[in-house]
N, C-alpha and C. Protein backbone atom coordinates (compact mmCIF):
# COMPACT_ATOMS: atom_id res chain seq x y z
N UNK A 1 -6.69 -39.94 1.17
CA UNK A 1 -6.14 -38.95 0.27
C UNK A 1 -4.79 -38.49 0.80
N UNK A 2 -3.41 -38.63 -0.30
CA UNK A 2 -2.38 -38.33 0.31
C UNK A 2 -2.20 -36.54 0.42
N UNK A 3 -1.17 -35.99 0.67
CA UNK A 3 -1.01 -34.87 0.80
C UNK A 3 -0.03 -34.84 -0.03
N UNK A 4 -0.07 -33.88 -1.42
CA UNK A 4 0.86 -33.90 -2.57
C UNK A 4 2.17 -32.91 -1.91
N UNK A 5 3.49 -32.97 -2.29
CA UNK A 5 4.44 -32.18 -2.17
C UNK A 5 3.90 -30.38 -1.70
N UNK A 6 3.91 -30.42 -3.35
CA UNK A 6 2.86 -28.84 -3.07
C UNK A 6 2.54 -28.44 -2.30
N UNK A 7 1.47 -29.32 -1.93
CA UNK A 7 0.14 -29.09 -0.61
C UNK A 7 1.48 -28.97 1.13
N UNK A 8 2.40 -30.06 0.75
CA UNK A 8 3.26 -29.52 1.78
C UNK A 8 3.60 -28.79 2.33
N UNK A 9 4.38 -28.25 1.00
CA UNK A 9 5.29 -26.57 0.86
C UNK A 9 4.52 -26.05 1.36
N UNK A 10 3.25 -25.53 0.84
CA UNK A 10 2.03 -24.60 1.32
C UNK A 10 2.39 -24.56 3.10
N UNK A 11 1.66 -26.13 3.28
CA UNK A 11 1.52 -25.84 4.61
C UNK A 11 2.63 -25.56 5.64
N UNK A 12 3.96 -25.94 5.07
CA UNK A 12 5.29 -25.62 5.79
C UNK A 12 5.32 -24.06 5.61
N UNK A 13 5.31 -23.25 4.88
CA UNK A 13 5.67 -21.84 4.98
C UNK A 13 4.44 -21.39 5.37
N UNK A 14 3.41 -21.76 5.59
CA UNK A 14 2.16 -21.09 6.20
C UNK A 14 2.72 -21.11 7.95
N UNK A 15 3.25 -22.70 8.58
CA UNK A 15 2.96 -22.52 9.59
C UNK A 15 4.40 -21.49 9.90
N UNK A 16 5.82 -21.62 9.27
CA UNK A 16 6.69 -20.88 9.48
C UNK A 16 6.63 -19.46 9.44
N UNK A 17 5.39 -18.93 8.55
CA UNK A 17 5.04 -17.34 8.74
C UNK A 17 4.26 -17.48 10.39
N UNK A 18 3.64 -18.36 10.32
CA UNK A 18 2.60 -18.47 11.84
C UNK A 18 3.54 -18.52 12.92
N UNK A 19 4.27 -18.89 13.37
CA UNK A 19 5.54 -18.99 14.14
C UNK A 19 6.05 -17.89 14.56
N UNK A 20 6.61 -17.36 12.81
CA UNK A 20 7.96 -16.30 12.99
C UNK A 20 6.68 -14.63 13.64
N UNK A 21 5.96 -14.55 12.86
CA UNK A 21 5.17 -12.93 12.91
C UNK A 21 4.49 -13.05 13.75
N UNK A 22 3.55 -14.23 13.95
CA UNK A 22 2.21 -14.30 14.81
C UNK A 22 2.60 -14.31 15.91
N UNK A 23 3.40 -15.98 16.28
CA UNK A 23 3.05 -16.48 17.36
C UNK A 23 4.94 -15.60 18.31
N UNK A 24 5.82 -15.24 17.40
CA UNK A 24 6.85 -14.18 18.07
C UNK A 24 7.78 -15.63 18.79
N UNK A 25 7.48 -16.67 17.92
CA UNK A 25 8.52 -18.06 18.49
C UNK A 25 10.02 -17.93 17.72
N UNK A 26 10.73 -17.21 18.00
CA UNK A 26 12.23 -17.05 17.39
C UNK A 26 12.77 -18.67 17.64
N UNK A 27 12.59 -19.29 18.24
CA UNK A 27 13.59 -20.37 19.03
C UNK A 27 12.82 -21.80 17.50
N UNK A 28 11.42 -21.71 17.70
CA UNK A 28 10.87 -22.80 16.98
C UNK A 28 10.77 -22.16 15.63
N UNK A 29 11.01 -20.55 15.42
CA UNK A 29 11.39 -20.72 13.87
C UNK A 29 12.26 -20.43 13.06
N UNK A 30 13.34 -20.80 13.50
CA UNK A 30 14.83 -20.71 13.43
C UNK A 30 14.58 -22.45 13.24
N UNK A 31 13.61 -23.02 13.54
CA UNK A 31 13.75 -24.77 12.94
C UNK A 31 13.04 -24.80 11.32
N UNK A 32 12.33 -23.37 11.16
CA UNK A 32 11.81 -23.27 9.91
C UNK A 32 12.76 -22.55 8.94
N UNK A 33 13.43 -21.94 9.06
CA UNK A 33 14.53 -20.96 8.35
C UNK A 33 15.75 -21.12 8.17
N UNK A 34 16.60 -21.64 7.16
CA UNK A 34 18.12 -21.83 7.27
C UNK A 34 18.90 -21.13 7.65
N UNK A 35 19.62 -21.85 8.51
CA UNK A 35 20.95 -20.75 8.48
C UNK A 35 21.63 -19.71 7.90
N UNK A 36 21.52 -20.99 6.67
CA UNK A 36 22.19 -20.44 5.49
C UNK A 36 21.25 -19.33 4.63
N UNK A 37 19.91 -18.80 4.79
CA UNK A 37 18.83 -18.17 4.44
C UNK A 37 19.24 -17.45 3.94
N UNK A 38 18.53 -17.02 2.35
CA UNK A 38 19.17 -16.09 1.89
C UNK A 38 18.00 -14.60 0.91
N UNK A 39 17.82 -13.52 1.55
CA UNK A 39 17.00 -12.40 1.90
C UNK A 39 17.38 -11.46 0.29
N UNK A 40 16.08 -11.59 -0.36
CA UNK A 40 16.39 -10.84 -1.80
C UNK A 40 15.60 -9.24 -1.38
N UNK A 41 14.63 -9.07 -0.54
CA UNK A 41 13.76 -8.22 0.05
C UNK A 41 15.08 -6.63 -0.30
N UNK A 42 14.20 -5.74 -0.40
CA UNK A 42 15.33 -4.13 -0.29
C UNK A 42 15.01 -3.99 1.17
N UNK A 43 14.18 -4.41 1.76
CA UNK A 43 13.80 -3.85 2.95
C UNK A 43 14.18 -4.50 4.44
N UNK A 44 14.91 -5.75 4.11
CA UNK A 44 15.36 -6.65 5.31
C UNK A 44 16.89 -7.21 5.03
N UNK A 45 17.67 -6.87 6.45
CA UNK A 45 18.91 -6.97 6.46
C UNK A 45 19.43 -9.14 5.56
N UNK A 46 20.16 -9.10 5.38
CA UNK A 46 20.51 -9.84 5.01
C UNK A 46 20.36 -11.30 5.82
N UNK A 47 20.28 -12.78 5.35
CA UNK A 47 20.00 -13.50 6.25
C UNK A 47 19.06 -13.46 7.16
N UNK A 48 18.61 -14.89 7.80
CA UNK A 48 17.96 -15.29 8.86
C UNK A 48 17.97 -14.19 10.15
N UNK A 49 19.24 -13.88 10.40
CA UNK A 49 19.40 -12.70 11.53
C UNK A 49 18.43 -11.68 11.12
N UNK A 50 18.62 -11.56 9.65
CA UNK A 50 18.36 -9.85 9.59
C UNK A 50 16.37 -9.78 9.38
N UNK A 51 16.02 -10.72 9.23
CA UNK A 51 14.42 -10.97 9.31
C UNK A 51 14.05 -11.07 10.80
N UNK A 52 14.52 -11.93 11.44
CA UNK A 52 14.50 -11.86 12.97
C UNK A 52 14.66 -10.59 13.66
N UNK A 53 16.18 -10.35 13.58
CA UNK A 53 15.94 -8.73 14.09
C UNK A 53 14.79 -7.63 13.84
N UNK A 54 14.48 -8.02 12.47
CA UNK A 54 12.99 -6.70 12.06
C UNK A 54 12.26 -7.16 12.26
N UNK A 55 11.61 -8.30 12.39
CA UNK A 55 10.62 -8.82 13.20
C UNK A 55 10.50 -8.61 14.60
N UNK A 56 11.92 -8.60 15.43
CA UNK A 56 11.88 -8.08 17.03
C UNK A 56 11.65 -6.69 17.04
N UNK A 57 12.07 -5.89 15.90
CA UNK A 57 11.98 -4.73 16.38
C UNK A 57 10.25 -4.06 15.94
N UNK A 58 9.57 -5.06 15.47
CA UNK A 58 8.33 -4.77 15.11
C UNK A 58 6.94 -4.48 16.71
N UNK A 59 6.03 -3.87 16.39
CA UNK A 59 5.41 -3.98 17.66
C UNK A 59 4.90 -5.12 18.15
N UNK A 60 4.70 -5.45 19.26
CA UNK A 60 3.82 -6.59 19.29
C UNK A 60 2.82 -6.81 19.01
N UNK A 61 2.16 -6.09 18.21
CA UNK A 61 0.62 -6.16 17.40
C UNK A 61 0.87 -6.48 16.43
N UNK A 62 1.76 -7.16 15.76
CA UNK A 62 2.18 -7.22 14.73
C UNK A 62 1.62 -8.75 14.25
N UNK A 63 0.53 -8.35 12.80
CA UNK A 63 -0.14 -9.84 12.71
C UNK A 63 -0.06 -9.77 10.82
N UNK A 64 0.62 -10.99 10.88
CA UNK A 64 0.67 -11.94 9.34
C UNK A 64 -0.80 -12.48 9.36
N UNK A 65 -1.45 -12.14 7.82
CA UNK A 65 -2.70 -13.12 7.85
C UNK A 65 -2.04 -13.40 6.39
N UNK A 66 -2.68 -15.05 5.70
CA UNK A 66 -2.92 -15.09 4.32
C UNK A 66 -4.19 -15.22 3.92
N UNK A 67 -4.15 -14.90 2.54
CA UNK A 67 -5.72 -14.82 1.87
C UNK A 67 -5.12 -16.65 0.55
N UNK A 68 -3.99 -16.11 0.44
CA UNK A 68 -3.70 -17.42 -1.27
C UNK A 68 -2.15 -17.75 -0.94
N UNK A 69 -2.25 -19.07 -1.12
CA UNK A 69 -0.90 -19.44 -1.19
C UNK A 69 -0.98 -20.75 -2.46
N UNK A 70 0.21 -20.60 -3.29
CA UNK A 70 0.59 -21.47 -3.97
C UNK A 70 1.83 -21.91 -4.62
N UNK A 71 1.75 -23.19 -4.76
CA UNK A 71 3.13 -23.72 -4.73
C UNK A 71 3.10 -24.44 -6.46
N UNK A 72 4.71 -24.57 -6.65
CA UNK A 72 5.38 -24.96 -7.64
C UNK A 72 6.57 -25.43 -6.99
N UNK A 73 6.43 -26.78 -6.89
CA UNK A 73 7.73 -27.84 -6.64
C UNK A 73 8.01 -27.32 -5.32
N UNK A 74 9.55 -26.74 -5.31
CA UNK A 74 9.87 -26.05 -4.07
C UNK A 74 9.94 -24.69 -3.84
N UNK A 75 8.97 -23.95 -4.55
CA UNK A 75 8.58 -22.65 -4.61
C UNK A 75 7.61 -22.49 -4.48
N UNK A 76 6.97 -21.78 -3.16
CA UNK A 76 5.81 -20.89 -2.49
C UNK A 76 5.47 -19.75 -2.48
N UNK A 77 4.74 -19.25 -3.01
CA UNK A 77 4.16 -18.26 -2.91
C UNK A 77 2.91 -17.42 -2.02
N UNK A 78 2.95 -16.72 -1.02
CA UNK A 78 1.74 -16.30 -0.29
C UNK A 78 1.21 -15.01 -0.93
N UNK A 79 0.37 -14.38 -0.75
CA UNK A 79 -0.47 -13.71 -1.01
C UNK A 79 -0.98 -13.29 0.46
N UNK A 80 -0.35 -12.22 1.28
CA UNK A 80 -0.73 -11.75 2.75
C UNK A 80 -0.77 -10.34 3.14
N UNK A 81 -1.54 -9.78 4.14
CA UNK A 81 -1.58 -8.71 4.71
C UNK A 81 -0.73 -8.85 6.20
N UNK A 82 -0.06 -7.93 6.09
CA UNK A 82 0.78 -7.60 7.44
C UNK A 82 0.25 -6.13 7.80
N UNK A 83 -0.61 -6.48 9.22
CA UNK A 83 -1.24 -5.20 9.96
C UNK A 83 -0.32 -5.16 11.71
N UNK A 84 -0.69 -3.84 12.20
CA UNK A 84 -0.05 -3.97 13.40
C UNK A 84 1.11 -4.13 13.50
N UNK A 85 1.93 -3.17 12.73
CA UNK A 85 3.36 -3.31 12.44
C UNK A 85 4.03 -1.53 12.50
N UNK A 86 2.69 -1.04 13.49
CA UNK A 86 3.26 0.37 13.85
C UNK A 86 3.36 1.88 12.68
N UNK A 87 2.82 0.91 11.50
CA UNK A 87 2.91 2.12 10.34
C UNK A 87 1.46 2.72 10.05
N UNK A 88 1.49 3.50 9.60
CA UNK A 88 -0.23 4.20 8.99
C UNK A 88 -0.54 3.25 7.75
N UNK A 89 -0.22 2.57 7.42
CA UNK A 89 -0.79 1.16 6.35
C UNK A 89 -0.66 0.18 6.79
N UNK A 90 -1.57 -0.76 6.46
CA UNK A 90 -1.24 -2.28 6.69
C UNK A 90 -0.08 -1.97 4.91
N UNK A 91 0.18 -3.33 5.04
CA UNK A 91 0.86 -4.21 3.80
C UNK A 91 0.66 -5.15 3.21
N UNK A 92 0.55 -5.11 1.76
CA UNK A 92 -0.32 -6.25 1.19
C UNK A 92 0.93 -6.94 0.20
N UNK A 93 1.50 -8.32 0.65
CA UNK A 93 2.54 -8.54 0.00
C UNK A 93 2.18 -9.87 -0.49
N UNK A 94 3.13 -9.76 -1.32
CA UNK A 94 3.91 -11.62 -2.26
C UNK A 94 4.45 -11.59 -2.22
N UNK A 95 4.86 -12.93 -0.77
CA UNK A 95 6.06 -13.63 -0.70
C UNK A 95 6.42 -14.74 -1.30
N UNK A 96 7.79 -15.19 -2.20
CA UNK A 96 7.97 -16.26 -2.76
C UNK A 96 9.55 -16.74 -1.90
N UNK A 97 8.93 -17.91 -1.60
CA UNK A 97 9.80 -18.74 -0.64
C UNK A 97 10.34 -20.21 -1.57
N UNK A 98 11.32 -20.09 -1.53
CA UNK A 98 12.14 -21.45 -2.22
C UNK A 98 12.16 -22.33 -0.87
N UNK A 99 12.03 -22.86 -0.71
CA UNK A 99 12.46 -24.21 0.13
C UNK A 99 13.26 -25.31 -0.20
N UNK A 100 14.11 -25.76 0.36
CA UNK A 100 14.67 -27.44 0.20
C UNK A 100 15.47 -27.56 1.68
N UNK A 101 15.28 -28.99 1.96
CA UNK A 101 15.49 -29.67 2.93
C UNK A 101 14.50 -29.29 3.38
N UNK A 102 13.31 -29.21 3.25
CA UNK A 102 11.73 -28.72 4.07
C UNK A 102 12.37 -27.35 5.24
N UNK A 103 13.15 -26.94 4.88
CA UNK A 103 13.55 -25.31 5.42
C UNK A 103 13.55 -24.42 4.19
N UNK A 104 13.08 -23.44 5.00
CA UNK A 104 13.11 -21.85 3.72
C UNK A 104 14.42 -21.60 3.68
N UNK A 105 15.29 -21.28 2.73
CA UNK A 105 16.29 -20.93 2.18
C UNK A 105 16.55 -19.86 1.63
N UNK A 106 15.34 -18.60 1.15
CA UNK A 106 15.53 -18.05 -0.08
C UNK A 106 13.85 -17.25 0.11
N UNK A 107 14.22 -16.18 -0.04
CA UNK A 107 12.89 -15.29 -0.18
C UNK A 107 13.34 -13.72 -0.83
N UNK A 108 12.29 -13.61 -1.50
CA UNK A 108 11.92 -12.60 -2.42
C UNK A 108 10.50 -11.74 -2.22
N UNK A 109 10.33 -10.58 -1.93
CA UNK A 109 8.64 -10.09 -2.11
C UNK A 109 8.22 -8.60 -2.60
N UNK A 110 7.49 -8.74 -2.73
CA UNK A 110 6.51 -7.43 -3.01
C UNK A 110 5.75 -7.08 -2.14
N UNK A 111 5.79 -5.80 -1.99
CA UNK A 111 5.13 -5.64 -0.95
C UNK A 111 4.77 -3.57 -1.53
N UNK A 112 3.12 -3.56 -0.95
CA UNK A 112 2.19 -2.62 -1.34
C UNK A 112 1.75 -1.87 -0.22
N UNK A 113 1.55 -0.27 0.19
CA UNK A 113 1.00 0.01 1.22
C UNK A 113 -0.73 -0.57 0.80
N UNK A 114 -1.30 -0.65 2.18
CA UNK A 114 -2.61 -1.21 1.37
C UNK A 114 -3.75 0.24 1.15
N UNK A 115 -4.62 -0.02 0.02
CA UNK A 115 -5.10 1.39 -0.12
C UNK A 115 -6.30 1.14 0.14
N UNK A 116 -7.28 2.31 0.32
CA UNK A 116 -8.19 2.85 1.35
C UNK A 116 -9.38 2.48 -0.10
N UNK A 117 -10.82 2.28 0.26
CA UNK A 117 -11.91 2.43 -0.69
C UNK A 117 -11.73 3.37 -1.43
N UNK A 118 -11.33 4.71 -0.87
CA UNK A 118 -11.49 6.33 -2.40
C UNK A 118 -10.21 5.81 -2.87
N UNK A 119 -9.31 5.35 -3.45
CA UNK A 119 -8.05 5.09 -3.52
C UNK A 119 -7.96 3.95 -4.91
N UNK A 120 -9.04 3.11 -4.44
CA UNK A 120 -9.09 2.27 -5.22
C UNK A 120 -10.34 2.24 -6.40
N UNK A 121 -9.31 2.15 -7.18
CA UNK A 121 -10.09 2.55 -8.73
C UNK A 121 -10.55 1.61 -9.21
N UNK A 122 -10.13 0.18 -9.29
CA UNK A 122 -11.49 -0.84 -8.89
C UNK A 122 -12.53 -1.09 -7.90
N UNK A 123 -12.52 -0.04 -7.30
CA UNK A 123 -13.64 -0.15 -6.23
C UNK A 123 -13.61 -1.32 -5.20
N UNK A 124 -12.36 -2.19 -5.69
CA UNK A 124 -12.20 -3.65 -4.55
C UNK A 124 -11.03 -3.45 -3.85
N UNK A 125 -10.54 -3.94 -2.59
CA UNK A 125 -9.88 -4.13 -1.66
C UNK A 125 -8.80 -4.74 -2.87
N UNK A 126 -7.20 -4.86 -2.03
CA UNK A 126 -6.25 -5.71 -1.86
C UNK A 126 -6.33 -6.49 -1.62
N UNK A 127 -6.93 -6.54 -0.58
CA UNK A 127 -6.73 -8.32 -0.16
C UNK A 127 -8.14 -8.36 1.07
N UNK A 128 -9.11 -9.67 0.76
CA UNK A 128 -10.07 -10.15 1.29
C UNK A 128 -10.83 -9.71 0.53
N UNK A 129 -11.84 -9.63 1.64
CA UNK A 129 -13.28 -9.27 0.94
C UNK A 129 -13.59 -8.02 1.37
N UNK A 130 -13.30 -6.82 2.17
CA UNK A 130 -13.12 -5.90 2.45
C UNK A 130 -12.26 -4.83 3.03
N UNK A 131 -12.25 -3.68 3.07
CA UNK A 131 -10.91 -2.91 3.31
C UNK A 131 -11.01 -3.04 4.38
N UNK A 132 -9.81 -2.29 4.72
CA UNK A 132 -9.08 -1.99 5.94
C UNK A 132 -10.15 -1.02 6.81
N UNK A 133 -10.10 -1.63 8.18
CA UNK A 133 -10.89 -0.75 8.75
C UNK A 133 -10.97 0.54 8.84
N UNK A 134 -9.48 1.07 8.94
CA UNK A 134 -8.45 2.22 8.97
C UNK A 134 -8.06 2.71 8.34
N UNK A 135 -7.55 4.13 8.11
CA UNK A 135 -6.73 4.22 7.40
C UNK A 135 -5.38 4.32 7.53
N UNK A 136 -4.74 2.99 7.51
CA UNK A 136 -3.91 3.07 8.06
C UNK A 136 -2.17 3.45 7.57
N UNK A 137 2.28 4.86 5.64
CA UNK A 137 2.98 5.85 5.14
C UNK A 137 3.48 4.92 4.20
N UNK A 138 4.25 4.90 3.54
CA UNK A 138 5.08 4.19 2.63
C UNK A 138 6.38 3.52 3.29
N UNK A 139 6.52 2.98 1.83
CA UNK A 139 7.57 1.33 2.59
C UNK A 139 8.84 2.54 3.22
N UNK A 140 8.71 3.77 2.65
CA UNK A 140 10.87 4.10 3.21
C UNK A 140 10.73 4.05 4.75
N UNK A 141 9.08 4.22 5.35
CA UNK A 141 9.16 3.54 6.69
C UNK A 141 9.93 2.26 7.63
N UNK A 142 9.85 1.57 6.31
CA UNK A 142 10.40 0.08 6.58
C UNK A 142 12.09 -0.02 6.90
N UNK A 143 12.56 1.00 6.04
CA UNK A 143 13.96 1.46 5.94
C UNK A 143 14.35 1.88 7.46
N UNK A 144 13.73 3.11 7.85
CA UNK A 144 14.02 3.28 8.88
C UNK A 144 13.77 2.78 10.02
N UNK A 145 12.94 1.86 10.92
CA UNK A 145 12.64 0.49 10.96
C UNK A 145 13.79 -0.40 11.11
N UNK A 146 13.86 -0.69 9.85
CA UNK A 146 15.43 -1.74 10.12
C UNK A 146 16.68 -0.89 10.34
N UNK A 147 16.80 0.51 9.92
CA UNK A 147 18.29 0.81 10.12
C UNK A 147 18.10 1.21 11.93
N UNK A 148 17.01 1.21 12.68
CA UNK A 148 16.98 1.65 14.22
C UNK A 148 17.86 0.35 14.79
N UNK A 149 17.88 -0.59 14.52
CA UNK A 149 18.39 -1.45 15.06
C UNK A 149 19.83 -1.74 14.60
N UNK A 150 20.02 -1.48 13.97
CA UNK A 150 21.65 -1.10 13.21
C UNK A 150 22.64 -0.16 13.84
């Protein structure tokens, strides 16, 4: 069974989130991210630099999981929680990653504080199969965050 394009993409921006957040490899994922990278986010400085820098300035508990990822041609989409990132919420985002030349080029996301069981009026989690252990402020956190390093 071959491995379709798609199924690629998937697994290229899965392991490039695994790299950049998890594993804190700046050197090996700067081989996943263009140069030329280009940051649609309100919340991250411009370019490859400016994701790197907020990623350094993040704690070191700082953990990317995904629950869904899916692709269209050279467009990825994840479906992830970012916990351990020093705020009173995790974050429950969609990231959409363009790729070509099998490097990310281009990102866009959404991103949600994640909310607590009384909170949620479907009675279901964000993301998995159950909430947050914790309760764990809002994104203008994120703002200030990136402007400390500025």
């Amino acid at each position: 069974m071959s491995i379709t394009s798609a199924e690629s993409n998937k697994l290229l921006v899965l392991r490039a989130f695994d790299t950049l957040f998890n594993k804190r490899d700046y050197e090996a994922a700067a081989r996943f991210w263009s140069p030329d990278y280009v940051q649609h986010s309100a919340h991250i400085a411009p370019g490859r630099a400016g994701l790197f820098e907020l990623t350094k300035a993040l704690p070191a508990t700082l953990r990317y999981d995904s629950a869904h990822a899916a692709a269209d041609g050279d467009v990825v989409i994840l479906h992830g929680r970012f916990s351990g990132h020093g705020l009173p919420r995790n974050w429950v985002v969609a990231d959409i990653v363009r790729l070509e030349g099998g490097m990310l080029v281009e990102h866009w996301d959404v991103i949600q504080d994640e909310c607590t069981r009384a909170e949620s009026k479907s009675g279901l989690p964000m993301f998995g199969s159950s909430f947050a252990a914790t309760d764990q402020t809002s994104l203008a956190a994120v703002s200030s965050i990136s402007k400390e390093k500025t």
